[in-house]
Protein backbone atom coordinates (compact mmCIF):
# COMPACT_ATOMS: atom_id res chain seq x y z
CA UNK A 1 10.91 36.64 26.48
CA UNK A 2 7.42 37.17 27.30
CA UNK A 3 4.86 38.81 24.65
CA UNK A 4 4.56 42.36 27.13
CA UNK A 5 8.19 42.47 27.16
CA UNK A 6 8.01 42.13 23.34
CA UNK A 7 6.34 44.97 22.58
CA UNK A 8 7.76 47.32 25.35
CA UNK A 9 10.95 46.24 23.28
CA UNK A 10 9.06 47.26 19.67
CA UNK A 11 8.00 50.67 21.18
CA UNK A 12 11.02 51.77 22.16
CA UNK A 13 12.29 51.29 18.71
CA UNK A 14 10.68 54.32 17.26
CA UNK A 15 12.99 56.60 15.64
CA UNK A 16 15.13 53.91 15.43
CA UNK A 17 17.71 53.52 12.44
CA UNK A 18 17.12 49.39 10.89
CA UNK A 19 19.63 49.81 8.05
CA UNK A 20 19.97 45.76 7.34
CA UNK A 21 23.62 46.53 6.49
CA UNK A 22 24.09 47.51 9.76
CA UNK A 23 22.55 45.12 11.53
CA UNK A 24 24.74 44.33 14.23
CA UNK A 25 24.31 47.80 15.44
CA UNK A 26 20.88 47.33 16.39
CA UNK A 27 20.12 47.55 19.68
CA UNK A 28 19.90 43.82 21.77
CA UNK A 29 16.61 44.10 22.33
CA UNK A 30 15.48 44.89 18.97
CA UNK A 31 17.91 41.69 18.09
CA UNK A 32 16.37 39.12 20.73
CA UNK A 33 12.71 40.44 19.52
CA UNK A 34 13.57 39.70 15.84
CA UNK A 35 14.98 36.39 17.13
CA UNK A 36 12.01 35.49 19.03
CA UNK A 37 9.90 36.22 16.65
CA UNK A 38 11.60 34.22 13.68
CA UNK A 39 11.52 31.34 16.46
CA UNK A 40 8.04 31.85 16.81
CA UNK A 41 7.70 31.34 13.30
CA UNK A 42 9.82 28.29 12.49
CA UNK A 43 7.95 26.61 15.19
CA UNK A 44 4.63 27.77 14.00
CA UNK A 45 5.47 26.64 10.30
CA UNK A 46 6.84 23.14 11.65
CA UNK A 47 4.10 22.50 13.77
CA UNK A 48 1.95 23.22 11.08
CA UNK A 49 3.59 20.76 8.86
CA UNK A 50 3.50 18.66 11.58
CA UNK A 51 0.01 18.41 11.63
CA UNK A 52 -0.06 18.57 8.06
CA UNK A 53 1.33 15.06 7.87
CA UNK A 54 -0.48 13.59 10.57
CA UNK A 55 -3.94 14.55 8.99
CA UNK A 56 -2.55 13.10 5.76
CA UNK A 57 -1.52 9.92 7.81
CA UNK A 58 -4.79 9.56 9.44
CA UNK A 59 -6.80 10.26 6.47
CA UNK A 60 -4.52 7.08 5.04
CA UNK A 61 -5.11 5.28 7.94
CA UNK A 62 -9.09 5.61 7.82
CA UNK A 63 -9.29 4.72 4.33
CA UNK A 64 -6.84 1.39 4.99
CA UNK A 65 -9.77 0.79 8.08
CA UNK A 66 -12.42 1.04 5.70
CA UNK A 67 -10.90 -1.41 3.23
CA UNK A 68 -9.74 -4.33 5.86
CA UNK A 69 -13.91 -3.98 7.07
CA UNK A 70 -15.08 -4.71 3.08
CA UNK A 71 -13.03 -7.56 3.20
CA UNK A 72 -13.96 -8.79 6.60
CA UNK A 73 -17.24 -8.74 5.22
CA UNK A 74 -16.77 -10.08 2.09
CA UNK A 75 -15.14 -12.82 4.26
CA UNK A 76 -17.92 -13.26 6.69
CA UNK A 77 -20.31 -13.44 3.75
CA UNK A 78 -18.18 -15.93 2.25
CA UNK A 79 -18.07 -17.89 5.20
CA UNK A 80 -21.23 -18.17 5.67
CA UNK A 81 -21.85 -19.72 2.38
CA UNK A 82 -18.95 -22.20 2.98
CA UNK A 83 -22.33 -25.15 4.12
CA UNK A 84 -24.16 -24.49 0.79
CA UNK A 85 -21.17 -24.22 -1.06
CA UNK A 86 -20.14 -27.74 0.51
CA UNK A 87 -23.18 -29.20 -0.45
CA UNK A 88 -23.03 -28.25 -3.54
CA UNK A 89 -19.71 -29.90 -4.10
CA UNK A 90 -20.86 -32.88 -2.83
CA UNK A 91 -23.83 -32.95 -5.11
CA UNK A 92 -21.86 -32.16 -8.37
CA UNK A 93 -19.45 -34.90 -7.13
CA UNK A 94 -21.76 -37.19 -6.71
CA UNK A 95 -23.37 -36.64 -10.28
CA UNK A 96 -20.15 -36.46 -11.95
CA UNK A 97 -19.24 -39.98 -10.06
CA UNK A 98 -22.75 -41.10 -11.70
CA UNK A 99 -21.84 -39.67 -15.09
CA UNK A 100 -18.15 -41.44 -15.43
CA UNK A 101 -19.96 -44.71 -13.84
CA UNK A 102 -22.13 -44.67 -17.32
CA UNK A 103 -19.01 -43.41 -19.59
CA UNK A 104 -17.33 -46.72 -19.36
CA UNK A 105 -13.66 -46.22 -19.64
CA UNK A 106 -13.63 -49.20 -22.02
CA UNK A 107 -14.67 -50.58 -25.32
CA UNK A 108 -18.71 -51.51 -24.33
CA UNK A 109 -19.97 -51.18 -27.93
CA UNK A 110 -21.00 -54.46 -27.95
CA UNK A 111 -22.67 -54.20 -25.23
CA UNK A 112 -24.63 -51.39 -26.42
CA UNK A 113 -25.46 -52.97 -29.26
CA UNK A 114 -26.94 -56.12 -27.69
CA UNK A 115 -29.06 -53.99 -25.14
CA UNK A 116 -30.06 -51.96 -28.09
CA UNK A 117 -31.73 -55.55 -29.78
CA UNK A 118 -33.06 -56.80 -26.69
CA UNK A 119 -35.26 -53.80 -25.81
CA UNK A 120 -36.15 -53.45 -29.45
CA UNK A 121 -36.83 -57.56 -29.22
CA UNK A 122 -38.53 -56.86 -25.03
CA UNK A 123 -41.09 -54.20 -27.13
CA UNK A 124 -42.03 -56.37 -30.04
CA UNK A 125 -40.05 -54.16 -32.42
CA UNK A 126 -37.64 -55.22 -35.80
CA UNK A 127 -34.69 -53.62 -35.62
CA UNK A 128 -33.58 -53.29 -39.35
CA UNK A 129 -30.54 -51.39 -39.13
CA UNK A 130 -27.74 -49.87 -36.57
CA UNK A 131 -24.68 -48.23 -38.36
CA UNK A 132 -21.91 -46.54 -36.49
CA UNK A 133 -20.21 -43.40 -37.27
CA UNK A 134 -16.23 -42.94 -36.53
CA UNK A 135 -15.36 -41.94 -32.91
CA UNK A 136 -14.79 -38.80 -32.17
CA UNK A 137 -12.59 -37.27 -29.34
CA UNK A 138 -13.06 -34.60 -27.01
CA UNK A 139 -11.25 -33.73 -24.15
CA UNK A 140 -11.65 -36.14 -21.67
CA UNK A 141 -14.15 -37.99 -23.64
CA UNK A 142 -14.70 -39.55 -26.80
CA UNK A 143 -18.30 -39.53 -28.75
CA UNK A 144 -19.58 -42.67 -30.76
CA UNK A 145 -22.50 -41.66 -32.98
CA UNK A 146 -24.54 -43.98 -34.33
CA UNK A 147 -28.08 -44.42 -36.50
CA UNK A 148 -30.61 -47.10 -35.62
CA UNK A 149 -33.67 -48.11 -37.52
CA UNK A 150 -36.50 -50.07 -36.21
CA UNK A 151 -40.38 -51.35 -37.35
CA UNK A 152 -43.28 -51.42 -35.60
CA UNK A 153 -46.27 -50.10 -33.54
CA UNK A 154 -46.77 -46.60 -32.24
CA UNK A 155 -47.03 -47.34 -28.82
CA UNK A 156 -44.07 -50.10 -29.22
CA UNK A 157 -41.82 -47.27 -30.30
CA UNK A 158 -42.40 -45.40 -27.43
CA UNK A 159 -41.83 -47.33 -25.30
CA UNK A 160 -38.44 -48.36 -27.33
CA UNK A 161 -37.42 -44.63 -27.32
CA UNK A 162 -38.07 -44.44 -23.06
CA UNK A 163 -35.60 -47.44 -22.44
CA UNK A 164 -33.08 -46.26 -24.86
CA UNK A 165 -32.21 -43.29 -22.00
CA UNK A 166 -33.28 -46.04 -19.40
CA UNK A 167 -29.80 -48.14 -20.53
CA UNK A 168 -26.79 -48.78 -18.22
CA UNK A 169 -25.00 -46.62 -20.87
CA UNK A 170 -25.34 -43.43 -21.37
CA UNK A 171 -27.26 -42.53 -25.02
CA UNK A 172 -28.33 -39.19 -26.42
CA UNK A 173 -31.31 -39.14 -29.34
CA UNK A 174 -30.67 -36.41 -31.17
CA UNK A 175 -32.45 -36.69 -34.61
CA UNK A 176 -35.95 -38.59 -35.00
CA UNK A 177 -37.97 -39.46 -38.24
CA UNK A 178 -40.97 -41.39 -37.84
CA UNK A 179 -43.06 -41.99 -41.29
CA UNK A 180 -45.21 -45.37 -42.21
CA UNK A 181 -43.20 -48.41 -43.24
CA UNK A 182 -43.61 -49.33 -46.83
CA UNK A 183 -43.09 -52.44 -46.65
CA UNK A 184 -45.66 -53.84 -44.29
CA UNK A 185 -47.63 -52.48 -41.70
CA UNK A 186 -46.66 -50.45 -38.64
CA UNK A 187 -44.23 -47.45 -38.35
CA UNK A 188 -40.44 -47.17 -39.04
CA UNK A 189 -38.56 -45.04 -36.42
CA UNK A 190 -35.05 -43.64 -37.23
CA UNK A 191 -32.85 -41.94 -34.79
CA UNK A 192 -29.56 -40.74 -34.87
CA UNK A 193 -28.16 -41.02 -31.00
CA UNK A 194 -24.67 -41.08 -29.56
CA UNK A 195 -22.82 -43.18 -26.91
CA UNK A 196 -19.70 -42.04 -24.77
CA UNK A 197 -16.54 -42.97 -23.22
CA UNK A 198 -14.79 -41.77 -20.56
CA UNK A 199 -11.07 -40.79 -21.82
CA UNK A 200 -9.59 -39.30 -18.24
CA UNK A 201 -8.61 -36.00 -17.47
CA UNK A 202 -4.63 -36.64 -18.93
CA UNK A 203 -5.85 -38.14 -22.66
């Protein structure tokens, strides 16, 4: 039914009698009117809903776009960092490689020791004491502390204290006390220091 036939068919219902207990009675073009026009409106109201949805859906779809291009560019950005980030593996690796080469995985205490008297002995120094403290464990290492006491010239003790962190073996100085020896002249150097050993990863 086209929309002039529609309302031809609504004017000719004045005076008309649309008692909805008598429905049936009405006349058939007041019936297919009322039909077309409830048709009219279920389609309306579904297409509506229709389009309802699919703005809700696109508005999803839009904010899913906008999240997969963050993390393309997080990517990208992360990519592009992948040669620095390489280098800087290789350059921790290659300290840490230094490191464990210096935290013997052994007992070289006596070692130590003997280095320690022979670059007291190289610098002219008398080494009048070296007492070590118990071990003491860490996670994948173990620390050896240890005091050392030695006699002599200014300048000799310098030179002492640079080939202490110049030995094959890694040593920390931690504590110094320099003060005139009483006994003769010169100066009397103590330090309290620490050695290391390398434990592995599974100790």
């Amino acid at each position: 039914m086209d929309v002039m036939k529609l309302f031809d068919a609504l004017r000719g219902l004045h005076g008309a009698d649309f008692d909805l207990g008598r429905m049936g009675a009405w006349p058939v073009k007041v019936k297919a009117a009322l039909m077309a026009l409830l048709f009219a409106a279920a389609l309306g109201g579904g297409h509506a809903l229709s389009l309802s949805g699919m703005a809700l859906e696109l508005e999803r779809l839009k904010a899913a776009e906008r999240a997969l291009r963050q993390e393309q560019a997080q990517q990208l950005g992360q990519a592009a960092q992948m040669g620095a980030l390489r280098a800087q593996h290789q350059a921790v690796a290659a300290v840490l490689a230094d490191w464990r080469q210096r935290l013997p995985a052994g007992d070289g205490v006596p070692d130590l020791l003997e280095d320690i008297g022979q670059a007291a002995k190289r610098n002219g120094l008398r080494l009048e004491g070296l007492e070590l403290a118990s071990e003491q464990r860490k996670e994948f290492y173990a620390e050896l502390p240890f005091a050392l006491r030695v006699v002599g010239g200014y300048h000799q003790i310098g030179v002492f204290v640079s080939a202490l962190a110049d030995l094959p073996r890694l040593v920390t100085l931690h504590d110094f006390a320099l003060r005139p020896n009483r006994s003769n002249a010169g100066l009397q150097l103590q330090i309290s220091a620490k050695t290391y050993t390398y434990l592995g990863e599974n100790q």
